[in-house]
PDB file of N, CA and C in Angstrom:
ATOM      1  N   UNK A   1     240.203  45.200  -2.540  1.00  0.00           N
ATOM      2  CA  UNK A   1     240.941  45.834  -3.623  1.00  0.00           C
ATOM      3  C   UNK A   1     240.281  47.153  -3.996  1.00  0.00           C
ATOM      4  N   UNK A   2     240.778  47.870  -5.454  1.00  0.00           N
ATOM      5  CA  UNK A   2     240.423  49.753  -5.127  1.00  0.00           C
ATOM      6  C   UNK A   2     238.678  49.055  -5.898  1.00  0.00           C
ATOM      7  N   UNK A   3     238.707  47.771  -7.092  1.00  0.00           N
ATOM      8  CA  UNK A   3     238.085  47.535  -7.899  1.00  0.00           C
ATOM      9  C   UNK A   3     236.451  47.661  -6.784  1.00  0.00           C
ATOM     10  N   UNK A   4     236.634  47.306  -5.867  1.00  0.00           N
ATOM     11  CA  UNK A   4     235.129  47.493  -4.680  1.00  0.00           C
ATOM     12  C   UNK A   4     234.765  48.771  -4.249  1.00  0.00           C
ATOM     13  N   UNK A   5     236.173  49.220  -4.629  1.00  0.00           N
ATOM     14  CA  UNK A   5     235.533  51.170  -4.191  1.00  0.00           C
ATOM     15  C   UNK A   5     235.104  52.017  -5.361  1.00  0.00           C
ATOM     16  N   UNK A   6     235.019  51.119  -6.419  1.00  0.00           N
ATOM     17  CA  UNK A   6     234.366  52.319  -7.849  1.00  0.00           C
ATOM     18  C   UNK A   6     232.846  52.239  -7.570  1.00  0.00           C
ATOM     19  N   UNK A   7     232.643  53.425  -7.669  1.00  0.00           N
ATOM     20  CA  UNK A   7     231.090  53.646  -7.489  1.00  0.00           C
ATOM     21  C   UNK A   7     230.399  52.501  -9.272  1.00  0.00           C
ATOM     22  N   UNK A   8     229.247  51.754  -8.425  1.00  0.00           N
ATOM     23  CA  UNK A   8     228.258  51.616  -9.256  1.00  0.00           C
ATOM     24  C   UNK A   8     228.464  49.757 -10.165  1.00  0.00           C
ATOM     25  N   UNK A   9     229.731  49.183  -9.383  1.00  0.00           N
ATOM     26  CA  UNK A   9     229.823  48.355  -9.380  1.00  0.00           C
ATOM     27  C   UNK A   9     229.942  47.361  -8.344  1.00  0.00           C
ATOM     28  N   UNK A  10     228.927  46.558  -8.184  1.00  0.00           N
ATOM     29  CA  UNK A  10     228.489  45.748  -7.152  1.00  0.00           C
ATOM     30  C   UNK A  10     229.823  44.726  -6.453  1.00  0.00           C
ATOM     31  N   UNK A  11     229.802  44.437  -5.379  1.00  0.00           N
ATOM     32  CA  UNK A  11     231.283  43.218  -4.792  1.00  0.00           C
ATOM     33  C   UNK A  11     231.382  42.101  -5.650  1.00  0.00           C
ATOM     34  N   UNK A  12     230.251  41.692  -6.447  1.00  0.00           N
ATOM     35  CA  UNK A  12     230.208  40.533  -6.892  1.00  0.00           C
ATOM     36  C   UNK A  12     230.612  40.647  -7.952  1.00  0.00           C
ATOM     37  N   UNK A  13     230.877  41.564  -8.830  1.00  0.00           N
ATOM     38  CA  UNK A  13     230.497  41.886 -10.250  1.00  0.00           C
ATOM     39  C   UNK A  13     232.362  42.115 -10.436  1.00  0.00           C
ATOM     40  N   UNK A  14     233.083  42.712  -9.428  1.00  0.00           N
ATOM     41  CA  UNK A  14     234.643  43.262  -9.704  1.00  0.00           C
ATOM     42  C   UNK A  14     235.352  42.608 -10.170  1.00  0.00           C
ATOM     43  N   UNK A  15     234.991  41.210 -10.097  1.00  0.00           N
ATOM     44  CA  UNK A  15     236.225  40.326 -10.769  1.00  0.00           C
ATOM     45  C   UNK A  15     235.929  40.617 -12.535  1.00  0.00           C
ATOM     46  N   UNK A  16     234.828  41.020 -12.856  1.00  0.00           N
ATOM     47  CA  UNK A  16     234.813  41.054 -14.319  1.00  0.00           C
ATOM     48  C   UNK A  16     234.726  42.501 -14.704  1.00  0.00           C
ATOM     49  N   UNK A  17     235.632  43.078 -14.286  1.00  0.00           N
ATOM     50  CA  UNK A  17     236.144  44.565 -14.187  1.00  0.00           C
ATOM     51  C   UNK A  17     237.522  44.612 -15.233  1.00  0.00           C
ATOM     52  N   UNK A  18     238.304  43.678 -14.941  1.00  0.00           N
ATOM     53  CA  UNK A  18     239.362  43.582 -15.791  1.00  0.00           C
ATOM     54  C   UNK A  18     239.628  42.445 -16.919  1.00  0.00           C
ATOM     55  N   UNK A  19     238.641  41.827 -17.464  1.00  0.00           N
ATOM     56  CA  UNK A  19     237.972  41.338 -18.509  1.00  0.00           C
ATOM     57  C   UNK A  19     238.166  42.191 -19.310  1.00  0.00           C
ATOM     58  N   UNK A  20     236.659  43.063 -18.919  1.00  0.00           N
ATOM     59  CA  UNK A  20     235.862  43.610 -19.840  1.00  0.00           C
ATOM     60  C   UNK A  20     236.457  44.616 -19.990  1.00  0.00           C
ATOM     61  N   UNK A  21     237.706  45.300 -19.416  1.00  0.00           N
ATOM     62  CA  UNK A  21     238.509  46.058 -19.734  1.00  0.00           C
ATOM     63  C   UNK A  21     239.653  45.879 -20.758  1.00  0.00           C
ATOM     64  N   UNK A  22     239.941  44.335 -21.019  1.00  0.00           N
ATOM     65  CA  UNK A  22     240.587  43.968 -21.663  1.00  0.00           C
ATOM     66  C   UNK A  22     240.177  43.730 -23.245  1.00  0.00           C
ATOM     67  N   UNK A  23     238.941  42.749 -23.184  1.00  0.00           N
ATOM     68  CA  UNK A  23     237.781  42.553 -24.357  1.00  0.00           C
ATOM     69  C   UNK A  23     238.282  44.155 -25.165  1.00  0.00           C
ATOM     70  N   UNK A  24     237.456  44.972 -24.233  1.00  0.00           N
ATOM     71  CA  UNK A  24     237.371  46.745 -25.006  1.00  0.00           C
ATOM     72  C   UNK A  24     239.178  47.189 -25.280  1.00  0.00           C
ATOM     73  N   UNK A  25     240.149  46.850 -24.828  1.00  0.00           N
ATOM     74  CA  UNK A  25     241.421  47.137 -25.038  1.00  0.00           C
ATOM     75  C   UNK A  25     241.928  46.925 -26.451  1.00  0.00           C
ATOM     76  N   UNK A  26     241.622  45.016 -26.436  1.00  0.00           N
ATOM     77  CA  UNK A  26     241.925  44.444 -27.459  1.00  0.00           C
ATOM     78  C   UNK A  26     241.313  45.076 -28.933  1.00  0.00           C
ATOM     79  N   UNK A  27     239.611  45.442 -28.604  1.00  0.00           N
ATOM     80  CA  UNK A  27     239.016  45.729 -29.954  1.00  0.00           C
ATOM     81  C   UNK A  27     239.144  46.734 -30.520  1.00  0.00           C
ATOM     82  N   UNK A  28     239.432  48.082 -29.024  1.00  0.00           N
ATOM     83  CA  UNK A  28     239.945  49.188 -29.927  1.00  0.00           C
ATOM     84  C   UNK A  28     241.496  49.214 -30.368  1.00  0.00           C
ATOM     85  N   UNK A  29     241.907  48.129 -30.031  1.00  0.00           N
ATOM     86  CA  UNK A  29     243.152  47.886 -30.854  1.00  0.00           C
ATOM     87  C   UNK A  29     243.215  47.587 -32.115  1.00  0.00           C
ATOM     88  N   UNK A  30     242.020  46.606 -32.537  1.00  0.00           N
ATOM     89  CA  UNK A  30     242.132  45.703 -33.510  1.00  0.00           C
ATOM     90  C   UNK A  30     241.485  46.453 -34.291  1.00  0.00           C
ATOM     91  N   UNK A  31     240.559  47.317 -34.205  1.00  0.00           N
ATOM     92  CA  UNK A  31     239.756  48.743 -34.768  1.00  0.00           C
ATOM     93  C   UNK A  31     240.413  49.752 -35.375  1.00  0.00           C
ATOM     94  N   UNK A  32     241.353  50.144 -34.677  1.00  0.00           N
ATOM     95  CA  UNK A  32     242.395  51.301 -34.627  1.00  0.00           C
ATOM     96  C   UNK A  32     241.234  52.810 -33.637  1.00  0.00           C
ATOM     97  N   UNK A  33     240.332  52.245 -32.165  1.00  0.00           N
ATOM     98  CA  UNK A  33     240.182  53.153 -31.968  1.00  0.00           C
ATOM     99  C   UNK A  33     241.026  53.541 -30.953  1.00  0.00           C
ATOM    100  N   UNK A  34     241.155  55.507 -31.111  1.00  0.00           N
ATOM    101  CA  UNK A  34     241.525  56.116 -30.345  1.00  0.00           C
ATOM    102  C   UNK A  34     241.035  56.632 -29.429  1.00  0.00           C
ATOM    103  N   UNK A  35     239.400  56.375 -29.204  1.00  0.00           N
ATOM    104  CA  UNK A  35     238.631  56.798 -28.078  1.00  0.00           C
ATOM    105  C   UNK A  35     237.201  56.396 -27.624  1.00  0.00           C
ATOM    106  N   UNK A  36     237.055  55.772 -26.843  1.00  0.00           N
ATOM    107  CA  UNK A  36     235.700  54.337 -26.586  1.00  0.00           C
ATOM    108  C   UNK A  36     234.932  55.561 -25.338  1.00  0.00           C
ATOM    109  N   UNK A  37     233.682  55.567 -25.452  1.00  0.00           N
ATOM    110  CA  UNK A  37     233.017  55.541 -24.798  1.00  0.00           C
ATOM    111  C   UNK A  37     232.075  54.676 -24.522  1.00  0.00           C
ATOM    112  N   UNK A  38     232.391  54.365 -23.227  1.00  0.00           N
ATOM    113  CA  UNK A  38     231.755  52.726 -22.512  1.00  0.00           C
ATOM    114  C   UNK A  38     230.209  53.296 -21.880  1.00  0.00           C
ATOM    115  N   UNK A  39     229.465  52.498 -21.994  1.00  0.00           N
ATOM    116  CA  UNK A  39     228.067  52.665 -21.807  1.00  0.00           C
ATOM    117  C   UNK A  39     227.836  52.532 -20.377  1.00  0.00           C
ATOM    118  N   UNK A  40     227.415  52.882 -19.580  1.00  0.00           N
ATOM    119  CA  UNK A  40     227.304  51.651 -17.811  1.00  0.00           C
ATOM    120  C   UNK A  40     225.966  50.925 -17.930  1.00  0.00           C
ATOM    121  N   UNK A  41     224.945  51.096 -19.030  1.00  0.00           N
ATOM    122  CA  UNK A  41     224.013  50.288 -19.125  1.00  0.00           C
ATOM    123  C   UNK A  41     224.412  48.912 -19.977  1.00  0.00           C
ATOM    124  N   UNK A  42     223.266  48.107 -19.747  1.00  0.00           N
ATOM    125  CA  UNK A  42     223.484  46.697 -20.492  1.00  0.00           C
ATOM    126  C   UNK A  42     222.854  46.526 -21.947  1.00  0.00           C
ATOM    127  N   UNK A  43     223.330  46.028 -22.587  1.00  0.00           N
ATOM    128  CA  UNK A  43     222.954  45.733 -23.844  1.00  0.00           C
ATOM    129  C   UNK A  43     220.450  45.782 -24.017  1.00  0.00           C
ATOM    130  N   UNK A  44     220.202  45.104 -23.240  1.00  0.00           N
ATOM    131  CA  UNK A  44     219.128  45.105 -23.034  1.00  0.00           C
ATOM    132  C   UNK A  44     218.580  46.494 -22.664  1.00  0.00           C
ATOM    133  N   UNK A  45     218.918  47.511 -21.991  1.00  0.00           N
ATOM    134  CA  UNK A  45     218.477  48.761 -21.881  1.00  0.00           C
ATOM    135  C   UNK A  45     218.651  49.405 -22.784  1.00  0.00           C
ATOM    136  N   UNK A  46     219.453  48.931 -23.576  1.00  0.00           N
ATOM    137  CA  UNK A  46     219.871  49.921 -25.202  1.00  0.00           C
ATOM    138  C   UNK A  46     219.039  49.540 -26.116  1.00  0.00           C
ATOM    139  N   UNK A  47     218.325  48.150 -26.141  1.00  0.00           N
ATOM    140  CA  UNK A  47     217.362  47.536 -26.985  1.00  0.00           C
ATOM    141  C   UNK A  47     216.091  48.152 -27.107  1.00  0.00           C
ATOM    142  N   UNK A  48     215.808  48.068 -25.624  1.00  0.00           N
ATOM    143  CA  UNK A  48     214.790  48.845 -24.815  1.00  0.00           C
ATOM    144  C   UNK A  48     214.414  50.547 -25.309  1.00  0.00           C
ATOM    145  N   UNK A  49     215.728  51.239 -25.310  1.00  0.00           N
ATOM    146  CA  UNK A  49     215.639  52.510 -25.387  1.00  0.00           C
ATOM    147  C   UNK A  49     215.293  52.451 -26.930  1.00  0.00           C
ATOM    148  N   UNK A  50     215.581  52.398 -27.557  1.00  0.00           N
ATOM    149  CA  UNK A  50     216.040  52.165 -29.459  1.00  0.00           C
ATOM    150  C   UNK A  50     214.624  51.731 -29.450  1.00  0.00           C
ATOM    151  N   UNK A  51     214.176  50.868 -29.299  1.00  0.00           N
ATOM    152  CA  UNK A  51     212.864  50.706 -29.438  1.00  0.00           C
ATOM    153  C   UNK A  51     211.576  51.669 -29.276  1.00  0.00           C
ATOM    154  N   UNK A  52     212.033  52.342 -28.085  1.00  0.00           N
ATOM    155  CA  UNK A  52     210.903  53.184 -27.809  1.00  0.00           C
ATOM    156  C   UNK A  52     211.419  54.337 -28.748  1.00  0.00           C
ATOM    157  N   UNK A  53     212.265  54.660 -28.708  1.00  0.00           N
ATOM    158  CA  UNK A  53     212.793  56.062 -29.830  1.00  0.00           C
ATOM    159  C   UNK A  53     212.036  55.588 -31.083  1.00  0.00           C
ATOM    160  N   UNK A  54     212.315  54.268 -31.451  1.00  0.00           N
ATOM    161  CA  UNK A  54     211.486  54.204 -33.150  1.00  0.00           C
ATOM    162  C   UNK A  54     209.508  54.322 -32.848  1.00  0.00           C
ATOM    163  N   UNK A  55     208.800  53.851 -31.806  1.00  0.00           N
ATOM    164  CA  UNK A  55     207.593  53.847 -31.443  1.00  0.00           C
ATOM    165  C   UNK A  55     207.214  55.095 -31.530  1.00  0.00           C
ATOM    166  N   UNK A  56     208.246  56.454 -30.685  1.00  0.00           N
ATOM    167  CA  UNK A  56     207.936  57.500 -30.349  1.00  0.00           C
ATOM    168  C   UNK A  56     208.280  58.260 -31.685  1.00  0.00           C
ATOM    169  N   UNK A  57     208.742  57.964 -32.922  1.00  0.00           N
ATOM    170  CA  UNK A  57     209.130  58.581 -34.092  1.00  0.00           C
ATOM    171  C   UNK A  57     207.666  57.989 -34.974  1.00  0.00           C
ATOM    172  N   UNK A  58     207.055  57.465 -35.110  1.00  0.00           N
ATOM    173  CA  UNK A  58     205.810  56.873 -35.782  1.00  0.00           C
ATOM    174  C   UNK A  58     204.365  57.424 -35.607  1.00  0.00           C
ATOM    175  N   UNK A  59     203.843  58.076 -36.761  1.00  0.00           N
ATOM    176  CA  UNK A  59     202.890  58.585 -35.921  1.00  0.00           C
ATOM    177  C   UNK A  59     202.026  57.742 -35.621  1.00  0.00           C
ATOM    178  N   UNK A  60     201.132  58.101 -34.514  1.00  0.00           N
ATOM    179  CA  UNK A  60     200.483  57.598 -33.883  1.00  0.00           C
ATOM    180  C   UNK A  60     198.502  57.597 -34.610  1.00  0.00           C
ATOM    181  N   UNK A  61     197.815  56.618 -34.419  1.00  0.00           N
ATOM    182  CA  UNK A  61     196.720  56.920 -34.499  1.00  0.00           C
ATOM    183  C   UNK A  61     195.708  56.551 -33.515  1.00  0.00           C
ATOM    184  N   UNK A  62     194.902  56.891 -33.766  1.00  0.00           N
ATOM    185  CA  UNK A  62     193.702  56.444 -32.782  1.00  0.00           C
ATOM    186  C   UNK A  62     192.948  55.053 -32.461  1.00  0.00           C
ATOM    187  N   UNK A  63     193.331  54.332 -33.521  1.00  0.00           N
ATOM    188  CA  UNK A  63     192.944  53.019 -33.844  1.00  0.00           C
ATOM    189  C   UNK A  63     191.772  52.712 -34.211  1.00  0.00           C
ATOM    190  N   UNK A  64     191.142  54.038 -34.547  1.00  0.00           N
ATOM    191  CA  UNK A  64     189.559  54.274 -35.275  1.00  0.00           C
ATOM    192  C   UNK A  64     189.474  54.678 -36.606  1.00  0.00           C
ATOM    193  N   UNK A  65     188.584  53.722 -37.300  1.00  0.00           N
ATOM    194  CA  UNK A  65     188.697  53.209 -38.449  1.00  0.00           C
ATOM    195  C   UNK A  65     187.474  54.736 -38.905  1.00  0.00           C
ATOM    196  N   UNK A  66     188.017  55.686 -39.522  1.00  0.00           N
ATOM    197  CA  UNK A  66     186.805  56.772 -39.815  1.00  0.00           C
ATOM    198  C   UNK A  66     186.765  56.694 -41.287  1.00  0.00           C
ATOM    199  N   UNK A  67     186.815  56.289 -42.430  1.00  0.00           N
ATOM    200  CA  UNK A  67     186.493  56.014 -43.665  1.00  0.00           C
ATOM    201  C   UNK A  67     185.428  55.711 -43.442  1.00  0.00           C
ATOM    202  N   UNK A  68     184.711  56.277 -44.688  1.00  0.00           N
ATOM    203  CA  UNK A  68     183.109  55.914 -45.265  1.00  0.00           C
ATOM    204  C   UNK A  68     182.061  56.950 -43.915  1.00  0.00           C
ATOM    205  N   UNK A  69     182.570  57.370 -42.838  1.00  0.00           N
ATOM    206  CA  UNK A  69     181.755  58.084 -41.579  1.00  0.00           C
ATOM    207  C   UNK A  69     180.684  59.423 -43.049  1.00  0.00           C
ATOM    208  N   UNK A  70     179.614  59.579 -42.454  1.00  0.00           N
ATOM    209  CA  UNK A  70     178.776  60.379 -43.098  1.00  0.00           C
ATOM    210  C   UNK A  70     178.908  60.151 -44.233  1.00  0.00           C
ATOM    211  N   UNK A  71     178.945  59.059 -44.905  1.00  0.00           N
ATOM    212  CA  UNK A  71     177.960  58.870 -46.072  1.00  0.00           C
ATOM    213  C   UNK A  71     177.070  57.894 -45.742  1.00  0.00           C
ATOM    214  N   UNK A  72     175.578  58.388 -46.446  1.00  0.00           N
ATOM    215  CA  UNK A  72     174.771  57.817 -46.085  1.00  0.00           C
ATOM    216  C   UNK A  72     174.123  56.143 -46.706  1.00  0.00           C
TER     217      UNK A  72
END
């Protein structure tokens, strides 16, 4: 079928091509959206990313405790 010739989706994976096309049909129906942009990553790489964005927003320290240094 054409569903094996879209780049980036595996032979095994095509039957849930028109699912998940449907799932997203229904919700931007039930939403009222007029325009979805679909991710090609998985929920877990978005966790992943979001995570490191909040790590990389924090400052950072050295993990050295310098209070009280030079007093005697």
């Amino acid at each position: 079928s054409a569903r094996t010739e879209l780049p980036g989706i595996t032979p095994e994976r095509t039957y849930q091509i028109v699912a998940g096309a449907e799932v997203a049909m229904r919700a931007m129906k039930a939403f009222k959206i007029k325009e979805l942009e679909i991710c090609p990553w998985a929920l877990r790489e978005g966790v992943l990313l979001e995570r490191i964005d909040r790590m990389e927003a924090k400052p950072r320290s050295s993990g050295l405790d310098l209070a009280g240094l030079g007093e005697a």
